[in-house]
Structure formats: structure tokens, C-alpha cells
PDB file of N, CA and C in Angstrom:
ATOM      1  N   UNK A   1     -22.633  -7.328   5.568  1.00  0.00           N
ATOM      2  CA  UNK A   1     -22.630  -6.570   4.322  1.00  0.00           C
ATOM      3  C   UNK A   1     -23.977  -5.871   4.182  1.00  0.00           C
ATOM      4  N   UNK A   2     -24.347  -4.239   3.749  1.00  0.00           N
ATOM      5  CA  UNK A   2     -25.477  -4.090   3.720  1.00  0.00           C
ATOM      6  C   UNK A   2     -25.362  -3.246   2.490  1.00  0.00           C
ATOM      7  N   UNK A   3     -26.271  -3.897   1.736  1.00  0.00           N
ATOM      8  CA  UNK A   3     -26.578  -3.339   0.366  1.00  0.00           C
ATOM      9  C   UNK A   3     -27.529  -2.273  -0.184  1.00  0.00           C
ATOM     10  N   UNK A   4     -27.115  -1.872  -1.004  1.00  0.00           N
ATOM     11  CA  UNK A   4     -28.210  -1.319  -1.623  1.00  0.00           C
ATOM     12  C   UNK A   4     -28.147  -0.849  -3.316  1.00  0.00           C
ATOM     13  N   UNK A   5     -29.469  -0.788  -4.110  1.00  0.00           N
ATOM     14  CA  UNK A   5     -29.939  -0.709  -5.193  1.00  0.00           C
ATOM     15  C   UNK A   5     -30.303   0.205  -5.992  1.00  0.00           C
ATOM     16  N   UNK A   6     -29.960   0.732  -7.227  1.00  0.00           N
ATOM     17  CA  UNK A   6     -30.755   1.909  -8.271  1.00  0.00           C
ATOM     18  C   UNK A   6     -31.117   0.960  -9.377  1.00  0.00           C
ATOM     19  N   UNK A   7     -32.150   0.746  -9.296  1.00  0.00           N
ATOM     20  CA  UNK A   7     -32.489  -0.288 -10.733  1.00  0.00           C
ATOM     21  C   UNK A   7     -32.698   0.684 -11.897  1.00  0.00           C
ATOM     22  N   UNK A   8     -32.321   0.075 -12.819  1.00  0.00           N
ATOM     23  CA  UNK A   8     -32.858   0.964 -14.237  1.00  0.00           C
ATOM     24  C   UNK A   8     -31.599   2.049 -14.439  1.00  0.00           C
ATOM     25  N   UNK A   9     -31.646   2.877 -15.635  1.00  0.00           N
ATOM     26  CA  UNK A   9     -30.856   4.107 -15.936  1.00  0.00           C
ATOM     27  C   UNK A   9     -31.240   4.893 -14.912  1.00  0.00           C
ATOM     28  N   UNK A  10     -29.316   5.451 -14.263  1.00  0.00           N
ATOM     29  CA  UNK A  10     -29.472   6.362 -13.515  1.00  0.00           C
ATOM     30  C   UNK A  10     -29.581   7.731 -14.141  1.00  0.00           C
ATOM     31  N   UNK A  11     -29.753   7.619 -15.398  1.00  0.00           N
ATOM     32  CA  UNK A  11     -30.425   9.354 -15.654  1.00  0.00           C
ATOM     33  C   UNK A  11     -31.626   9.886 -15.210  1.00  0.00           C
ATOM     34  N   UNK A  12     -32.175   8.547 -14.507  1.00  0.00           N
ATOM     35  CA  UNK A  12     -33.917   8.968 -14.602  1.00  0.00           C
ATOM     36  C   UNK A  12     -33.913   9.384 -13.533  1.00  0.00           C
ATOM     37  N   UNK A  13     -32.900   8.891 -12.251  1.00  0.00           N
ATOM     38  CA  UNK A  13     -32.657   9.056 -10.719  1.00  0.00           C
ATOM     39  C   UNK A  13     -32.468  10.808 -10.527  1.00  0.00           C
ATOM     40  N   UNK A  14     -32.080  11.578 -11.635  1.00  0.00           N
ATOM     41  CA  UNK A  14     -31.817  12.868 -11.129  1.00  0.00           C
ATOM     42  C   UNK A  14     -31.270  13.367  -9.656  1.00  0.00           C
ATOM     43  N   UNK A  15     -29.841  12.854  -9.901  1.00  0.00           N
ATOM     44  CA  UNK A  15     -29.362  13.291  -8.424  1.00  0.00           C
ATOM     45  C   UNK A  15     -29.490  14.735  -7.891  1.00  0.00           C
ATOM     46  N   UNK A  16     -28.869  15.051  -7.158  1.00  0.00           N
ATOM     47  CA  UNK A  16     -28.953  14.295  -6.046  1.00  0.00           C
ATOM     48  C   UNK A  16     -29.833  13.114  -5.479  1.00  0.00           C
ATOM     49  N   UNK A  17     -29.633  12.501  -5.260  1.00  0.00           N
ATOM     50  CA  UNK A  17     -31.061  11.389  -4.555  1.00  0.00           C
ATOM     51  C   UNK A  17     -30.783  11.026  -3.079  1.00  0.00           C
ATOM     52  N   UNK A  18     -31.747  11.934  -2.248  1.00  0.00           N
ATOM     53  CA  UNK A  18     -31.401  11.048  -0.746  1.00  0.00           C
ATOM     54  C   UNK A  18     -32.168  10.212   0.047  1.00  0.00           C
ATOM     55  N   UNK A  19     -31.308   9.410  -0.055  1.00  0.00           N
ATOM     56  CA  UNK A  19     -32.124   8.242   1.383  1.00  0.00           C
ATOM     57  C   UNK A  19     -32.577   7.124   0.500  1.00  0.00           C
ATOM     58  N   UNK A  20     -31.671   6.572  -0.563  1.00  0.00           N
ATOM     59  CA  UNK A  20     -31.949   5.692  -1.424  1.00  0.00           C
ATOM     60  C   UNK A  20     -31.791   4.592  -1.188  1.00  0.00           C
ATOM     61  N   UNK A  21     -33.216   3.597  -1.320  1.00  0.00           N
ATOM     62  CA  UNK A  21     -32.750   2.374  -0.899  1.00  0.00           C
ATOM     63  C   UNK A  21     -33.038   1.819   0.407  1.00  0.00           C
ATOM     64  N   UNK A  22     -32.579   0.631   1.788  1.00  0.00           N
ATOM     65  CA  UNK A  22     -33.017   0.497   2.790  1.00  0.00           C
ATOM     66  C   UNK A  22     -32.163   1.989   3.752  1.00  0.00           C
ATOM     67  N   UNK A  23     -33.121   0.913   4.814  1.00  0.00           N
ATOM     68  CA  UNK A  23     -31.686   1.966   6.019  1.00  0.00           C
ATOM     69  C   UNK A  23     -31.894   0.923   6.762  1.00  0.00           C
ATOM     70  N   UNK A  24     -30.203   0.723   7.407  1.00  0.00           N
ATOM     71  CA  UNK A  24     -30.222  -0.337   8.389  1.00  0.00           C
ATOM     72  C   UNK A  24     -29.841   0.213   9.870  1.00  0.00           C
ATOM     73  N   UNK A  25     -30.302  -0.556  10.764  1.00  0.00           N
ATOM     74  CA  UNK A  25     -30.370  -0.333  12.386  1.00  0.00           C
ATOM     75  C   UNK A  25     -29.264  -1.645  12.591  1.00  0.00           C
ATOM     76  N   UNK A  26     -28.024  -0.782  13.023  1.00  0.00           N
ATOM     77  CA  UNK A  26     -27.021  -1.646  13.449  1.00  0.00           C
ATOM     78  C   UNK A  26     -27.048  -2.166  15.136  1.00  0.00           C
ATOM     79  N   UNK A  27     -26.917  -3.423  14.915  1.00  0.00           N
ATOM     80  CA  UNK A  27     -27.457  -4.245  16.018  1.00  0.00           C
ATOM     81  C   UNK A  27     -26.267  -4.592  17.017  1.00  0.00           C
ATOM     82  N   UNK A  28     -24.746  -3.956  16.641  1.00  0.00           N
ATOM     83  CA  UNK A  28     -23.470  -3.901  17.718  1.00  0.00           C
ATOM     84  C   UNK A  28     -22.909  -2.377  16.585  1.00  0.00           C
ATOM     85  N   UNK A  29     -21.295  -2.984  17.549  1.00  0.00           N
ATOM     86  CA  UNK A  29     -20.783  -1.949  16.714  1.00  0.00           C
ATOM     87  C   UNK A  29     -19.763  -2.442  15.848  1.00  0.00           C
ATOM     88  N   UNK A  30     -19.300  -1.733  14.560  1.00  0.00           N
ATOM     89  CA  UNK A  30     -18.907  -2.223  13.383  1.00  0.00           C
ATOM     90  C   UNK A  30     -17.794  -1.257  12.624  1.00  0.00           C
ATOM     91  N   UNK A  31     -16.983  -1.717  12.446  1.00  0.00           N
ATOM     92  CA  UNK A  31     -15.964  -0.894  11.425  1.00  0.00           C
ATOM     93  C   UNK A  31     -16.033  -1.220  10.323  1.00  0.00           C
ATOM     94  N   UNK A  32     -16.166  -0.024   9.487  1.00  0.00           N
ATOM     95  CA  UNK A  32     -16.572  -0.657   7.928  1.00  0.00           C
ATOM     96  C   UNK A  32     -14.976  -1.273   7.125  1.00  0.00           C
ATOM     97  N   UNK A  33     -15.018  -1.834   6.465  1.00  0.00           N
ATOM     98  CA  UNK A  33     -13.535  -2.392   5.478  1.00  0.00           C
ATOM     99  C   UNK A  33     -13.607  -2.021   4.231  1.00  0.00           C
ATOM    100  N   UNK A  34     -14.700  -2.002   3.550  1.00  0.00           N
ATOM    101  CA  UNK A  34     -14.435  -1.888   2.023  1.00  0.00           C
ATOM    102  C   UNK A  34     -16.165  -1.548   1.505  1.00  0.00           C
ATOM    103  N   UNK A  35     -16.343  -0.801   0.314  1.00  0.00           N
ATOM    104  CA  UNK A  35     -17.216  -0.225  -0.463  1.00  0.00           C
ATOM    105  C   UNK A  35     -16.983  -0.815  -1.608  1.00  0.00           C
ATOM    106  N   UNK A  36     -17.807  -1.664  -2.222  1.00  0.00           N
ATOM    107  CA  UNK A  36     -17.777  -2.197  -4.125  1.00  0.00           C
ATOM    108  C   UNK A  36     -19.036  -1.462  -4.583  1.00  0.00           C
ATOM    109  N   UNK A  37     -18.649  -0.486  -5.570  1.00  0.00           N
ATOM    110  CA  UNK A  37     -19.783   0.086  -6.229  1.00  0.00           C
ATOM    111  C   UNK A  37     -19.607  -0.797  -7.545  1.00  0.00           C
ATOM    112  N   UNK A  38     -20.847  -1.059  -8.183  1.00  0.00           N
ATOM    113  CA  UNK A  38     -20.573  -1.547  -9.538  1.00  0.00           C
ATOM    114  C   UNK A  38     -22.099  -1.660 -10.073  1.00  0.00           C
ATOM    115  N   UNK A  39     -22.146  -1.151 -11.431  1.00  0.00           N
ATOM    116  CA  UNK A  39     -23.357  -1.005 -12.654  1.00  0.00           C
ATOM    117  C   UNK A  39     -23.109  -2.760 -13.360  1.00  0.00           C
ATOM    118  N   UNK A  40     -24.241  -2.906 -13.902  1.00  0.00           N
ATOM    119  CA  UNK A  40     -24.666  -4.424 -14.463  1.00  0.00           C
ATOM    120  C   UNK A  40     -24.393  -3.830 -15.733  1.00  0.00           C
ATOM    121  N   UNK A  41     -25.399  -2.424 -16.320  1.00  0.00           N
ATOM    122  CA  UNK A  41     -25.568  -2.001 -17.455  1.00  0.00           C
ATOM    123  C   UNK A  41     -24.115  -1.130 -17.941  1.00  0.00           C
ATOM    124  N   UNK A  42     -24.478  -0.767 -19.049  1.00  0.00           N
ATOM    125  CA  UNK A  42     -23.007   0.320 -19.417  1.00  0.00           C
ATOM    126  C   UNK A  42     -22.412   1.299 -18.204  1.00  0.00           C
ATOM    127  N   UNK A  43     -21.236   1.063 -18.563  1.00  0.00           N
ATOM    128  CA  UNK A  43     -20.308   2.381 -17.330  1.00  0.00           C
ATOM    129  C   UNK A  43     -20.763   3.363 -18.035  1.00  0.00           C
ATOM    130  N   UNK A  44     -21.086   4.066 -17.000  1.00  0.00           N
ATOM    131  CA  UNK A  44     -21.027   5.965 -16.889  1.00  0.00           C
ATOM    132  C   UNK A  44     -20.009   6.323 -17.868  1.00  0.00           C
ATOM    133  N   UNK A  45     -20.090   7.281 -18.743  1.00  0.00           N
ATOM    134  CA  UNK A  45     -19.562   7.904 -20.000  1.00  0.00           C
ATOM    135  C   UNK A  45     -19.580   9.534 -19.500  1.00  0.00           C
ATOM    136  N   UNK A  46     -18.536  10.441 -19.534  1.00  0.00           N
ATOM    137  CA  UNK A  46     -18.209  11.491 -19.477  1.00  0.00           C
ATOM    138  C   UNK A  46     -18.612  12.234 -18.093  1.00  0.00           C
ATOM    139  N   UNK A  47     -18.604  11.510 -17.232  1.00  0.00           N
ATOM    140  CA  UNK A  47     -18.364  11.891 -15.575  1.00  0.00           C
ATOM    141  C   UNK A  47     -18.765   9.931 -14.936  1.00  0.00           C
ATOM    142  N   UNK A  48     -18.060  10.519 -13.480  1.00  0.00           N
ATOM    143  CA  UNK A  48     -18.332   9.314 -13.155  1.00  0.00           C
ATOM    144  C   UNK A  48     -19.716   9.096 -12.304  1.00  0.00           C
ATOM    145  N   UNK A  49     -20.182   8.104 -11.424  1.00  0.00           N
ATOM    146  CA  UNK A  49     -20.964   8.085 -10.413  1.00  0.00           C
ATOM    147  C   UNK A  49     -20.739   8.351  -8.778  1.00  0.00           C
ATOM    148  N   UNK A  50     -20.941   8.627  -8.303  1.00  0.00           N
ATOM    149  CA  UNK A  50     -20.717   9.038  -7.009  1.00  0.00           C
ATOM    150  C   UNK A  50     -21.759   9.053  -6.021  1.00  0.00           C
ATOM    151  N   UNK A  51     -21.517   8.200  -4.934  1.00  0.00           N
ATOM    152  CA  UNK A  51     -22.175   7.611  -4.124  1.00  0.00           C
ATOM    153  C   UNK A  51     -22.234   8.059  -2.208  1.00  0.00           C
ATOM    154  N   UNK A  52     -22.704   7.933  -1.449  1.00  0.00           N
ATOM    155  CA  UNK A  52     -22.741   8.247  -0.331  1.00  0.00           C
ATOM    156  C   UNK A  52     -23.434   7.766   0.749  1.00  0.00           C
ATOM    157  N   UNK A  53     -22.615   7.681   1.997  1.00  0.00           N
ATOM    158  CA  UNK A  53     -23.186   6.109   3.167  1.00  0.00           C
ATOM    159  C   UNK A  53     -23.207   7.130   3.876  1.00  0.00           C
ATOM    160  N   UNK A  54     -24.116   7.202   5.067  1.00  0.00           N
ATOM    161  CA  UNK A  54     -24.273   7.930   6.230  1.00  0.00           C
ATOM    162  C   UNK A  54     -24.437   6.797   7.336  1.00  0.00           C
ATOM    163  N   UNK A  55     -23.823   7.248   8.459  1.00  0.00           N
ATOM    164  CA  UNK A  55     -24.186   6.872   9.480  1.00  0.00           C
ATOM    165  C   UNK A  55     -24.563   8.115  10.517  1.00  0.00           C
ATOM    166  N   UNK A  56     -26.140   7.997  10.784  1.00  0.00           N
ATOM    167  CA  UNK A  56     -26.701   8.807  11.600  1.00  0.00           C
ATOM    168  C   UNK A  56     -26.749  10.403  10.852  1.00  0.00           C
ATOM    169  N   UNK A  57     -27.119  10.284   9.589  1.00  0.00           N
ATOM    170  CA  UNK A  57     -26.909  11.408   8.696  1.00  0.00           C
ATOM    171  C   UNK A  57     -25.609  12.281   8.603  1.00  0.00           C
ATOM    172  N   UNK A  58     -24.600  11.267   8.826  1.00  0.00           N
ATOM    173  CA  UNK A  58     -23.318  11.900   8.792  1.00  0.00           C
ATOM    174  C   UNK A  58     -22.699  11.503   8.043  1.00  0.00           C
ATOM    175  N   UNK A  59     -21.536  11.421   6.840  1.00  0.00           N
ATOM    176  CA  UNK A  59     -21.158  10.873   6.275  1.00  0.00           C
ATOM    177  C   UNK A  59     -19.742  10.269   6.245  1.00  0.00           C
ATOM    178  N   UNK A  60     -19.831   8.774   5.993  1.00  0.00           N
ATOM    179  CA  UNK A  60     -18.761   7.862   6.739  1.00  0.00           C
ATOM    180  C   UNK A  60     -17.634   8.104   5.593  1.00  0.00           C
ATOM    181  N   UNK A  61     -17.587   9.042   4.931  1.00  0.00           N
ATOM    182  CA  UNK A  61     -16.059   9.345   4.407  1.00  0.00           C
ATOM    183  C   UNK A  61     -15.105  10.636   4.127  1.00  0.00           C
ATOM    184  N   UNK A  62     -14.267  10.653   4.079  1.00  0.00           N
ATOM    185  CA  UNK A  62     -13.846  12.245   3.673  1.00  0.00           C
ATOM    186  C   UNK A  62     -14.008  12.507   1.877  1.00  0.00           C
ATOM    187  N   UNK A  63     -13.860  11.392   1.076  1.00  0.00           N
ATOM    188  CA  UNK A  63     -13.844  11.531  -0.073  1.00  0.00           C
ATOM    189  C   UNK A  63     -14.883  10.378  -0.700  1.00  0.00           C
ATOM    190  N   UNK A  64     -15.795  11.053  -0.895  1.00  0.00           N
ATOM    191  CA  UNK A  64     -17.129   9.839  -1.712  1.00  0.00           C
ATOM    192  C   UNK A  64     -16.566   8.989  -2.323  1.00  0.00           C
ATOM    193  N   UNK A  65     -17.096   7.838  -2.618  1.00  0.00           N
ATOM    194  CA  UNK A  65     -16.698   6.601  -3.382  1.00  0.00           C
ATOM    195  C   UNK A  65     -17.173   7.711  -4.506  1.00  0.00           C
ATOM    196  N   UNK A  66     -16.513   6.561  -5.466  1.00  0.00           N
ATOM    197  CA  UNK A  66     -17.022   7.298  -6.932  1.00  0.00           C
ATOM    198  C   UNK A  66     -16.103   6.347  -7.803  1.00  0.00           C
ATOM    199  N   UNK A  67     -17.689   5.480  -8.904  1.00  0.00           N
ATOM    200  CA  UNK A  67     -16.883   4.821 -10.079  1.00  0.00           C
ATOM    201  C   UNK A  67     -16.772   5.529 -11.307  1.00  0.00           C
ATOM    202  N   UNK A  68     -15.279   5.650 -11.352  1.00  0.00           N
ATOM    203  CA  UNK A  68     -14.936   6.492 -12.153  1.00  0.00           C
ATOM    204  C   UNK A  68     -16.095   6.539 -13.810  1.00  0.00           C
ATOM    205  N   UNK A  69     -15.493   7.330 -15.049  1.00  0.00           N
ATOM    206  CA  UNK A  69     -15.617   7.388 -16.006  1.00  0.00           C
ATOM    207  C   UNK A  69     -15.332   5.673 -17.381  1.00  0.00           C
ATOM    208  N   UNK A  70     -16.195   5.271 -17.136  1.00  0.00           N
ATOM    209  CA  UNK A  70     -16.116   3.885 -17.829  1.00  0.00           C
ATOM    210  C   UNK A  70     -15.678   2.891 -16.913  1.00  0.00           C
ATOM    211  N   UNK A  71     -15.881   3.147 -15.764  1.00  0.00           N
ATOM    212  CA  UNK A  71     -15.602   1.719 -14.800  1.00  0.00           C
ATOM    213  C   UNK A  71     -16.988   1.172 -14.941  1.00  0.00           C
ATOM    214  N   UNK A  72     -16.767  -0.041 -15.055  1.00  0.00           N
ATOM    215  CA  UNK A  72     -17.993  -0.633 -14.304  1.00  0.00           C
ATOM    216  C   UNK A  72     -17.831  -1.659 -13.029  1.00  0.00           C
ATOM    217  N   UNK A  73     -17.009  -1.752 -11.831  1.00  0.00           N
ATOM    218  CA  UNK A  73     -16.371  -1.906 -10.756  1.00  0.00           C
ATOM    219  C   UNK A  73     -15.390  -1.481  -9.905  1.00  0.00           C
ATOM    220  N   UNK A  74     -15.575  -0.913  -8.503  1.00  0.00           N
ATOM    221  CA  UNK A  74     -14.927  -0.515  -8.385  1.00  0.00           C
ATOM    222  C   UNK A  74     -14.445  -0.692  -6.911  1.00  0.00           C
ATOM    223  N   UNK A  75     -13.812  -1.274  -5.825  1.00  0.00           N
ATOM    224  CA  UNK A  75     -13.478  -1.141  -4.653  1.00  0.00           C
ATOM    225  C   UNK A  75     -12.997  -0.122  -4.066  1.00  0.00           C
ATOM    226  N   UNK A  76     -13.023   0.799  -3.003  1.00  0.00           N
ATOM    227  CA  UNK A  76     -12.218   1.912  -1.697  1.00  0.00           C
ATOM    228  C   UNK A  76     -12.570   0.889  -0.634  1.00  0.00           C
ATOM    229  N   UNK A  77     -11.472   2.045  -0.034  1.00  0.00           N
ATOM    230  CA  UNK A  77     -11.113   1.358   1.438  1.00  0.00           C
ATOM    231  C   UNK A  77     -10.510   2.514   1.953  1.00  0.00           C
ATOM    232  N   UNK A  78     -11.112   3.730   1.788  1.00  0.00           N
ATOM    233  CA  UNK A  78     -10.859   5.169   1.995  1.00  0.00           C
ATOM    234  C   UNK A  78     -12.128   5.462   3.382  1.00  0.00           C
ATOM    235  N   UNK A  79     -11.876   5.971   4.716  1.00  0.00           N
ATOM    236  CA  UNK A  79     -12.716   6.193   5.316  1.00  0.00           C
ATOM    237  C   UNK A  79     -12.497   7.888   5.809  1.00  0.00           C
ATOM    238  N   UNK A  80     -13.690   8.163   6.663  1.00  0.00           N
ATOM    239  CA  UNK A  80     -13.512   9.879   7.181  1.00  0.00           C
ATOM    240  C   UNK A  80     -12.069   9.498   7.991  1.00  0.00           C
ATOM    241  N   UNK A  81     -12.484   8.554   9.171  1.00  0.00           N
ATOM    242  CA  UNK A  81     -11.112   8.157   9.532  1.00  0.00           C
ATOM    243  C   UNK A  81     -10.844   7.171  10.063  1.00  0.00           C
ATOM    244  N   UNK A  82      -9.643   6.726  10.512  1.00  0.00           N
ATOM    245  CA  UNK A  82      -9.348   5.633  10.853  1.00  0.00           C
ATOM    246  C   UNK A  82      -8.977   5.375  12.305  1.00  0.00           C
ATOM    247  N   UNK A  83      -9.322   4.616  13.283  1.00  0.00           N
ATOM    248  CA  UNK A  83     -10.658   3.445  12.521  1.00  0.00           C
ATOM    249  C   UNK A  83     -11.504   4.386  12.637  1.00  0.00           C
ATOM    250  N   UNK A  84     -12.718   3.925  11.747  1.00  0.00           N
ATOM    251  CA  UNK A  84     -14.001   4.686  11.647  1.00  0.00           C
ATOM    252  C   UNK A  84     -14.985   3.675  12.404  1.00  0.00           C
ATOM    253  N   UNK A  85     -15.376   3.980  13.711  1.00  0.00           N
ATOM    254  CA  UNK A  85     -16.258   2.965  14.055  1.00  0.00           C
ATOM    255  C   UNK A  85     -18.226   3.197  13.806  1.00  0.00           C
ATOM    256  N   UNK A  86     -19.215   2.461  13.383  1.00  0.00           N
ATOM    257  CA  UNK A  86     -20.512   3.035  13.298  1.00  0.00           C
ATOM    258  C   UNK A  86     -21.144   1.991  14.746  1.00  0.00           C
ATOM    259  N   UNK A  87     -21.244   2.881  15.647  1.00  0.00           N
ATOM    260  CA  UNK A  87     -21.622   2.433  17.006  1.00  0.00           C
ATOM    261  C   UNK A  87     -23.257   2.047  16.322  1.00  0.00           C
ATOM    262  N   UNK A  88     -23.337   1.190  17.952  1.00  0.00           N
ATOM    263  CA  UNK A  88     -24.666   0.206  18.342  1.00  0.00           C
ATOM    264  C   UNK A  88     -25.816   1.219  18.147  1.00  0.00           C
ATOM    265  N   UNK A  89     -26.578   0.985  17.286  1.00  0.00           N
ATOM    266  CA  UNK A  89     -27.805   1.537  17.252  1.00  0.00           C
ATOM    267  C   UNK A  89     -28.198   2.393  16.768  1.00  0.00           C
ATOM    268  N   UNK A  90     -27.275   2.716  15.752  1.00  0.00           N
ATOM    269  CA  UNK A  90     -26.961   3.899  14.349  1.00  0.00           C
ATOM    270  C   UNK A  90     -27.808   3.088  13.416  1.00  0.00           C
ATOM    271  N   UNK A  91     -28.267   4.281  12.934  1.00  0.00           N
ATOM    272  CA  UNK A  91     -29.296   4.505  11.058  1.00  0.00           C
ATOM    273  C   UNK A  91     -27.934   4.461  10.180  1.00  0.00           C
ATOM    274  N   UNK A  92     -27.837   3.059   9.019  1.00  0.00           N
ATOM    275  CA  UNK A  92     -27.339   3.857   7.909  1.00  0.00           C
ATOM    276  C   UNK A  92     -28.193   3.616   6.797  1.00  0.00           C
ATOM    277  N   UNK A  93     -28.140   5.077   6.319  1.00  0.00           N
ATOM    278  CA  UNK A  93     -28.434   5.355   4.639  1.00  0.00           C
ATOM    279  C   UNK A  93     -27.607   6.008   3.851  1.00  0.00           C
ATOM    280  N   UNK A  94     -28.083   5.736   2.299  1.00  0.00           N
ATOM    281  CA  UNK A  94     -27.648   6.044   1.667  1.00  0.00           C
ATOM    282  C   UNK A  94     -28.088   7.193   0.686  1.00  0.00           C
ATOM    283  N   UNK A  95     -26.743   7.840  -0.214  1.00  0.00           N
ATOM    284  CA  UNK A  95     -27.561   8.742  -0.854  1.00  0.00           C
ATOM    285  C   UNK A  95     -26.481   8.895  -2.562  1.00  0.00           C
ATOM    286  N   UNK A  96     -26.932   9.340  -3.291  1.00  0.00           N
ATOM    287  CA  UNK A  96     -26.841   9.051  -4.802  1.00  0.00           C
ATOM    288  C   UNK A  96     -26.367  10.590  -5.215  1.00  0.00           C
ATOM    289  N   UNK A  97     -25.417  11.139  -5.470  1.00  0.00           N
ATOM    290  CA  UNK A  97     -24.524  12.177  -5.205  1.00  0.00           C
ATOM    291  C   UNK A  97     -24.537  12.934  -6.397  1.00  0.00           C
ATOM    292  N   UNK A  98     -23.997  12.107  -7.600  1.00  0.00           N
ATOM    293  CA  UNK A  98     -23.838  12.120  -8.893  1.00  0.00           C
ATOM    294  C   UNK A  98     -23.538  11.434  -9.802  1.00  0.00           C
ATOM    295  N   UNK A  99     -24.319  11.926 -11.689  1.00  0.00           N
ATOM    296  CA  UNK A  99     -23.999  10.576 -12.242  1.00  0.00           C
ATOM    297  C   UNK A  99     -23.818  11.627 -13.492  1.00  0.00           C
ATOM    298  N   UNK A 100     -23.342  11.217 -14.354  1.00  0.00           N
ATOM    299  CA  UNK A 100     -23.048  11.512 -15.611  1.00  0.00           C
ATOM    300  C   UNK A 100     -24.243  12.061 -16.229  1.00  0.00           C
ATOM    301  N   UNK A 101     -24.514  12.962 -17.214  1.00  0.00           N
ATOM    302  CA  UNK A 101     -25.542  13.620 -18.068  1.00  0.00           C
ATOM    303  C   UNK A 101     -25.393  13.062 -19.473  1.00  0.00           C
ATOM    304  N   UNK A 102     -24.391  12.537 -19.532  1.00  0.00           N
ATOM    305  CA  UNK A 102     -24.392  11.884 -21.163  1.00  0.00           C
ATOM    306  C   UNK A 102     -24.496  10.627 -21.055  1.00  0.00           C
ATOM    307  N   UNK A 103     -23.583   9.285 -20.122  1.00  0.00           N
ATOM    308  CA  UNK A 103     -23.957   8.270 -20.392  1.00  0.00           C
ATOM    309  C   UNK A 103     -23.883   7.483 -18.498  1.00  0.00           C
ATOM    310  N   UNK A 104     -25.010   8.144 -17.962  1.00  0.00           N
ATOM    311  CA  UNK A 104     -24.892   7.756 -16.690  1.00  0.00           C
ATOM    312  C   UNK A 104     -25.037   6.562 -16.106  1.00  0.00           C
ATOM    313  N   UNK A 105     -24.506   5.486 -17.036  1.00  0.00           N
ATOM    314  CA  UNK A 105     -24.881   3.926 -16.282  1.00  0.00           C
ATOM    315  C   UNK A 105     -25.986   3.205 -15.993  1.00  0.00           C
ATOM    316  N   UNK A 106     -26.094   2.074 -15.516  1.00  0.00           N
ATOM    317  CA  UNK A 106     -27.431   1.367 -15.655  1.00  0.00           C
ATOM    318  C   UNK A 106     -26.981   1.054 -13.909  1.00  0.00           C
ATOM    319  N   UNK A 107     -28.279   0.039 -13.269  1.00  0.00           N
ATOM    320  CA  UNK A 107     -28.592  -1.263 -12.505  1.00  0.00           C
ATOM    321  C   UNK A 107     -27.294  -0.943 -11.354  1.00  0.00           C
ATOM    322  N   UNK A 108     -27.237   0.221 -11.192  1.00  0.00           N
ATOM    323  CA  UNK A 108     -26.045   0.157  -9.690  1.00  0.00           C
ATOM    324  C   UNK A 108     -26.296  -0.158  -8.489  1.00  0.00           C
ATOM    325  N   UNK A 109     -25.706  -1.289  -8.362  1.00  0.00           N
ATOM    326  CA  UNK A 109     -25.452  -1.496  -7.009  1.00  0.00           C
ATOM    327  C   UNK A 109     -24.053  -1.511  -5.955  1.00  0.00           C
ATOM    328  N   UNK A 110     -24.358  -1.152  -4.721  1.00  0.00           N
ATOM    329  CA  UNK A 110     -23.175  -0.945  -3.632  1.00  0.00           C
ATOM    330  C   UNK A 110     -23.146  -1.367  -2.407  1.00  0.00           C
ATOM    331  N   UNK A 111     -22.063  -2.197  -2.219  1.00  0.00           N
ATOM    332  CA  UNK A 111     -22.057  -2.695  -0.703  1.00  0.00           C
ATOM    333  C   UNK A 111     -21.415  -1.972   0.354  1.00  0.00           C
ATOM    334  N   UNK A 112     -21.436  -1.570   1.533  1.00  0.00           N
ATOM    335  CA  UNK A 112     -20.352  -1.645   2.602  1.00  0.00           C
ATOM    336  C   UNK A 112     -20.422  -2.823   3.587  1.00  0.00           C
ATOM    337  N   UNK A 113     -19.148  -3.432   3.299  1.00  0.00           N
ATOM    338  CA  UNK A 113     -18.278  -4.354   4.307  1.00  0.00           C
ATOM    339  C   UNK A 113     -18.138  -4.100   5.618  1.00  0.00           C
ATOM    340  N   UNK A 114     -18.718  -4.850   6.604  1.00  0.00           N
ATOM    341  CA  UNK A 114     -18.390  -4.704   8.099  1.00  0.00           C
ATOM    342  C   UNK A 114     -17.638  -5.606   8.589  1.00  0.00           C
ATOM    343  N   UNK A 115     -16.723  -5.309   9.458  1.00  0.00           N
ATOM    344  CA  UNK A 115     -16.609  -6.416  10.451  1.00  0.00           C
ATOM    345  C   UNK A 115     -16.936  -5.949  11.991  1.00  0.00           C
ATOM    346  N   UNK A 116     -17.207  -6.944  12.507  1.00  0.00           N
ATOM    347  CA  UNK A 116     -17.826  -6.548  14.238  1.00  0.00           C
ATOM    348  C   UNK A 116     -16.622  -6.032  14.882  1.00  0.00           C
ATOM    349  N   UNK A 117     -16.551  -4.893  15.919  1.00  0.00           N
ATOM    350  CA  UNK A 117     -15.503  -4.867  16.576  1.00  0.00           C
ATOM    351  C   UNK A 117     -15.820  -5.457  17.699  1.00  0.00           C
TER     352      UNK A 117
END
């Protein structure tokens, strides 16, 4: 599982934001399973959040995660394609896409799920 963090109100983040958070050096190769985005603080009010994983500055989906308008959790299992594999020795980062202007959420955090192939 490799995580990552926006502490505090994401209004202050002014997205776009890239390269947020760690970047990990994958040590085999891995098919991702599932993305949980989810805020601690209030859900996003009048747009949602929208999020973005790269592997090797490419991006591992056709359609961004994104927790909707008053979610505050959310699972996909939507990839660019299937299988989507992130080979041995790939950079991933992340990047912070968009967030609401009226009530853009607090404390988000997001995982992607691996399993080894």
C-alpha cells in the first residue's frame, strides 16, 4: 500500500499541486487493485476533489479518482487499463488535480493497493 498526505484545508493547496507527498521506487512489479481517497475534515462542498498517481510521470488511469461532492470516502477500481502493470523500478507520484473553491475539504488522504505480480 503506498500512501500519501495533504494535511490541513485543501484550499490553501491551490491546485493544481504536483508531486505531492512521497515518491516511491518500486522494488518488483505490481498491479494496482484499488484507490481509497478519503478527508478526516468536512467533505468538499460544491465540486469534488480529484486526485492523481503517476507511474514514471504517466498517469495510471483513464479517469482520475475523484471524491465526489460531500463524500468523505471513497473507493475505484477504475484503471488506464487492464491489467495495468507498474514494472520494477518505476517512480510513483502523486499529484492534487482539483478541489472545490467553496468548501474544499480538510486532512486528505489516499492509498493505492498493490498486489505483486
Amino acid at each position: 500500500i503506498l500512501t500519501w498526505h495533504v494535511v490541513g484545508g485543501l484550499g490553501q493547496q491551490a491546485p493544481p499541486k504536483v508531486d505531492i507527498g512521497p515518491a516511491y521506487y518500486m522494488d518488483a512489479d505490481y498491479r494496482p487493485t484499488l484507490v481509497w481517497i478519503r478527508v478526516k475534515g468536512a467533505a468538499p462542498s460544491g465540486a469534488g476533489i480529484i486526485i492523481d498517481i503517476l507511474d514514471d510521470g504517466v498517469s495510471i488511469f483513464t479517469n482520475r479518482p475523484t471524491l465526489l461532492d460531500g463524500q468523505t470516502s471513497r473507493i475505484t477500481t477504475t484503471f488506464a487499463a487492464y491489467p495495468v502493470v507498474i514494472e520494477e523500478e518505476s517512480i510513483i507520484t502523486a499529484n492534487l488535480i482539483s478541489v472545490s473553491t467553496s468548501v474544499p475539504g480538510a486532512d486528505l488522504s489516499f492509498e493505492l493497493h498493490l498486489e505483486r505480480t
